[in-house]
C-alpha atoms as a PDB file:
ATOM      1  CA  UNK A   1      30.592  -4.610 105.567  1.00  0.00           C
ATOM      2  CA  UNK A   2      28.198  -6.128 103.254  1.00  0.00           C
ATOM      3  CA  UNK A   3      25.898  -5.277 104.750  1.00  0.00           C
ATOM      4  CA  UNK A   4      26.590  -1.708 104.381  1.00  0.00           C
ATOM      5  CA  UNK A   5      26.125  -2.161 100.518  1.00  0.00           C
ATOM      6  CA  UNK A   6      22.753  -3.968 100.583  1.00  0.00           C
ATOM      7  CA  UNK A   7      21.422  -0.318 102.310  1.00  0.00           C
ATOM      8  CA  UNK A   8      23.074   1.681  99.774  1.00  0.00           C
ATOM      9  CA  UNK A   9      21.751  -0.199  96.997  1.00  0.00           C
ATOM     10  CA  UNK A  10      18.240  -0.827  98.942  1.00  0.00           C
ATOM     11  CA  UNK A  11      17.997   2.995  98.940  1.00  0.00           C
ATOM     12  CA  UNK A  12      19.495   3.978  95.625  1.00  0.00           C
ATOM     13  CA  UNK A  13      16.935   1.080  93.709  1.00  0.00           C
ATOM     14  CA  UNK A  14      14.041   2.258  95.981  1.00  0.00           C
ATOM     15  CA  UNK A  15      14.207   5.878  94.917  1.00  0.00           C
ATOM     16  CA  UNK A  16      14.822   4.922  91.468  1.00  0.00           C
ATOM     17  CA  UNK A  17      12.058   2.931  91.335  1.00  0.00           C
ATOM     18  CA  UNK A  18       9.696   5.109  92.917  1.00  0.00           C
ATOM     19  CA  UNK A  19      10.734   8.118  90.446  1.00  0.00           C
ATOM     20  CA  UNK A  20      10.443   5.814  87.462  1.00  0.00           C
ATOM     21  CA  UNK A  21       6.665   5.128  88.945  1.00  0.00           C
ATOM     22  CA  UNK A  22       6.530   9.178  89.130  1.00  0.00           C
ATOM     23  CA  UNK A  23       7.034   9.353  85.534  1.00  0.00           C
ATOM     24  CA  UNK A  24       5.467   7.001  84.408  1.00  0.00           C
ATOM     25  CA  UNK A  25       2.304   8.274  85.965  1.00  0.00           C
ATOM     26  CA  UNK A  26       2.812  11.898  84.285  1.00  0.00           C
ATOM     27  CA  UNK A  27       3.337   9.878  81.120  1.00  0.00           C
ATOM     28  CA  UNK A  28      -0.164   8.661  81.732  1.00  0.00           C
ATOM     29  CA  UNK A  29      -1.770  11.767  82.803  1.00  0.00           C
ATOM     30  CA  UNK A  30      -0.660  13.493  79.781  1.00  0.00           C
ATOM     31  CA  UNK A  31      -1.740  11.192  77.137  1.00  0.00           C
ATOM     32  CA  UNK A  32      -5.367  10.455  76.762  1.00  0.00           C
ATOM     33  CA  UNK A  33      -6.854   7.605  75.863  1.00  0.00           C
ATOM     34  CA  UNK A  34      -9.973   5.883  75.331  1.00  0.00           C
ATOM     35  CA  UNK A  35      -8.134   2.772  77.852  1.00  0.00           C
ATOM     36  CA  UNK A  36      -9.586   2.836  81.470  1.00  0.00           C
ATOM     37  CA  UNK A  37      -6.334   4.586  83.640  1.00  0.00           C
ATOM     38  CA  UNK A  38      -5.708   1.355  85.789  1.00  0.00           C
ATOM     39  CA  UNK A  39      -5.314  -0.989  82.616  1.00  0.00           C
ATOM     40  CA  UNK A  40      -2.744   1.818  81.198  1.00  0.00           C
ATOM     41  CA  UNK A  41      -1.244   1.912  84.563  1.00  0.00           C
ATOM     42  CA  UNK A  42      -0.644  -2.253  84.626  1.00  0.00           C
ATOM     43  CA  UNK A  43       0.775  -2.445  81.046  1.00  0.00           C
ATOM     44  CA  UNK A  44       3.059   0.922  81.141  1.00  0.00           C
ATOM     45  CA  UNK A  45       6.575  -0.574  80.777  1.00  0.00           C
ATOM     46  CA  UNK A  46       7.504   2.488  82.688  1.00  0.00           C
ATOM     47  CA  UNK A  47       5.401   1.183  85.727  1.00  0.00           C
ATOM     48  CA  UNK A  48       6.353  -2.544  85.297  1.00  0.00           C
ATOM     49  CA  UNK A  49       9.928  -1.091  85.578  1.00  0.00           C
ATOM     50  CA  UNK A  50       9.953   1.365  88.172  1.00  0.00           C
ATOM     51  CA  UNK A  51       7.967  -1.800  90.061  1.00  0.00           C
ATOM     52  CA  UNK A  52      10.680  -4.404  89.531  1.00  0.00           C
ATOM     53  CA  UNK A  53      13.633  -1.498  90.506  1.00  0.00           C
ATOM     54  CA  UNK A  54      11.390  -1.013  93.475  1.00  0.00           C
ATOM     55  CA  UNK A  55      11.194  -4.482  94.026  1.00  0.00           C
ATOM     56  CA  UNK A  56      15.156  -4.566  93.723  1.00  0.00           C
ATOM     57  CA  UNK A  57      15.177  -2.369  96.190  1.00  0.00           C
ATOM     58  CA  UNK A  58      12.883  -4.670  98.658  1.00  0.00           C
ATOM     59  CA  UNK A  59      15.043  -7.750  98.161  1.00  0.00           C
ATOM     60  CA  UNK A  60      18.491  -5.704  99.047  1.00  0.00           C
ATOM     61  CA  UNK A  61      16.666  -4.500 102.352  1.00  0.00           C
ATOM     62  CA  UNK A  62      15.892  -7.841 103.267  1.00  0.00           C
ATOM     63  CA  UNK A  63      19.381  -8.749 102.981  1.00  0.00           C
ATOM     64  CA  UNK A  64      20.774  -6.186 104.987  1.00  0.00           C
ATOM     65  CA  UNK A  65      17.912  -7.190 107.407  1.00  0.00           C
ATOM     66  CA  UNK A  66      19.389 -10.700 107.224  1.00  0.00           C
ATOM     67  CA  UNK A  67      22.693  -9.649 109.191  1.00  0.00           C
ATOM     68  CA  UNK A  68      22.200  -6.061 110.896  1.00  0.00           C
ATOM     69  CA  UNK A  69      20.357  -5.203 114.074  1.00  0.00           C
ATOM     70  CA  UNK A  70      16.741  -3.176 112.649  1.00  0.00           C
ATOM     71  CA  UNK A  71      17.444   0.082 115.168  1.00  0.00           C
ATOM     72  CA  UNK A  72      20.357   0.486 113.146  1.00  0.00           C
ATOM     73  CA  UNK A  73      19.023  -0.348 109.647  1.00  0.00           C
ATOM     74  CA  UNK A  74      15.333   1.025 109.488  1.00  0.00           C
ATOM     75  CA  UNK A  75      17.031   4.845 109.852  1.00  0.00           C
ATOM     76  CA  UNK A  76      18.921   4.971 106.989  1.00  0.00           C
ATOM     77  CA  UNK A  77      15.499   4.163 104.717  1.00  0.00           C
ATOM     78  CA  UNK A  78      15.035   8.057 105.361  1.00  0.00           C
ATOM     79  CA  UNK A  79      17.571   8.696 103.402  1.00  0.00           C
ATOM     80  CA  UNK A  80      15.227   7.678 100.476  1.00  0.00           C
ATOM     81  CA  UNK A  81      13.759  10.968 100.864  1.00  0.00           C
ATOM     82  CA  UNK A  82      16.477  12.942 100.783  1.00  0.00           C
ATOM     83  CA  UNK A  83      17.147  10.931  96.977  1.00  0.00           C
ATOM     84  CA  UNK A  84      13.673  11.636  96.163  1.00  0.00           C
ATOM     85  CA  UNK A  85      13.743  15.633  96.602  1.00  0.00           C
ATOM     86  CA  UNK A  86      17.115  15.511  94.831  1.00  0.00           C
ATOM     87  CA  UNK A  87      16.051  13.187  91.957  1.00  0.00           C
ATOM     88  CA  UNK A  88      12.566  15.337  91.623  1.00  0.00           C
ATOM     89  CA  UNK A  89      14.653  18.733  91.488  1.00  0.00           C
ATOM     90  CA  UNK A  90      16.762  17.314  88.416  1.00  0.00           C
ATOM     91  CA  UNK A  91      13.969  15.405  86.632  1.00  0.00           C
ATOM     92  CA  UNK A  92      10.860  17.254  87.274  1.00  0.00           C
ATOM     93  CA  UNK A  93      12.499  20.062  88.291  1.00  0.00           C
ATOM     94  CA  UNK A  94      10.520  20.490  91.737  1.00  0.00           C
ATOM     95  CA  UNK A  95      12.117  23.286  94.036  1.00  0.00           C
ATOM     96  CA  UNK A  96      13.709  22.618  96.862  1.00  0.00           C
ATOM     97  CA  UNK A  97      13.349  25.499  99.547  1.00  0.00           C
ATOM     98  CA  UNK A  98      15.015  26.351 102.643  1.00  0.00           C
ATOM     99  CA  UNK A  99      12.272  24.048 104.852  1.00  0.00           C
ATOM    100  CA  UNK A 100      13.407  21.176 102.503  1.00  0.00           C
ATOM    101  CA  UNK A 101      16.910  21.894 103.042  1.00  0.00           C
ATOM    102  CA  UNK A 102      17.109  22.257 106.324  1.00  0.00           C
ATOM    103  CA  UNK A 103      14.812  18.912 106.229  1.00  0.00           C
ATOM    104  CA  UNK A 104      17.626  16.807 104.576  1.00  0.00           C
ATOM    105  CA  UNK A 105      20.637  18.526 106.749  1.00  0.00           C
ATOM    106  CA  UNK A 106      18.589  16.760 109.728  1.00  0.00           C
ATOM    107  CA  UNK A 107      17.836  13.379 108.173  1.00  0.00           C
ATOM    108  CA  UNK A 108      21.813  13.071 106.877  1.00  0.00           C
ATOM    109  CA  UNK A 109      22.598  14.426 110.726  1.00  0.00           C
ATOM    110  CA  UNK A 110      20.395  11.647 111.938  1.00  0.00           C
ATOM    111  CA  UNK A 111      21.378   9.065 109.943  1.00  0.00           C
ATOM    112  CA  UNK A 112      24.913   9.653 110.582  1.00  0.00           C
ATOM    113  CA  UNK A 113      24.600   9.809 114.123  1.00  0.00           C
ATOM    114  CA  UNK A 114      22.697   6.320 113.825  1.00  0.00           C
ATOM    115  CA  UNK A 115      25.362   5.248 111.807  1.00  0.00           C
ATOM    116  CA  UNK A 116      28.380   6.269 114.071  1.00  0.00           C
ATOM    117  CA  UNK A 117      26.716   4.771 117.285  1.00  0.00           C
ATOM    118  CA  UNK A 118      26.415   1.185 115.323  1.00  0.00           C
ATOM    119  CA  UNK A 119      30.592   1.617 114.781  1.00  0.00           C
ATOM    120  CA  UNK A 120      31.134   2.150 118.596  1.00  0.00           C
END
């Protein structure tokens, strides 16, 4: 069962981490600056964070790797999407149309069915 908990946090930390990174690159866009972009990129606390979340993320996949068989565990990283398109809607406020819709309905389908078959 604790396993089960290292892919819900491995996928909750990896799509925070990857819309902190998101941000912090509009931050960047929006602000010039005399700085070259990749030295503003390595010393953007929102980068360095959204990096170590990520990296979070990486280290609680490796321990659900540790103990579950990987046709049962790589799946439910696709649900990572399904957080991104969500998280992008409420903090960037990207749309979400019917094709995306549809899209997630068939991940969470998947990944349920997936999920049920490594119960039996």
């Amino acid at each position: 069962m604790v396993s089960w908990g290292f892919i819900i946090l491995s996928t909750t930390f990896s799509v925070l981490g990857q819309l902190m990174l998101k941000y912090a690159m509009l931050r960047i866009a929006r602000v010039p600056s005399a700085r070259p972009v990749v030295l503003r990129i390595v010393t953007s606390p929102y980068v360095i964070g959204g990096l170590a979340v990520y990296g979070l993320g990486v280290i609680s996949w490796l321990l659900a790797m540790s103990s579950m068989p990987i046709t049962v565990l790589y799946p439910f990283a696709s649900l990572a999407y399904v957080g991104i398109i969500i998280g992008s809607y409420f903090l960037f406020r990207e749309n979400i149309t019917r094709a995306r819709l549809i899209g997630i309905a068939i991940i969470i389908a998947g990944v349920a069915l997936i999920g049920l078959s490594a119960a039996v």
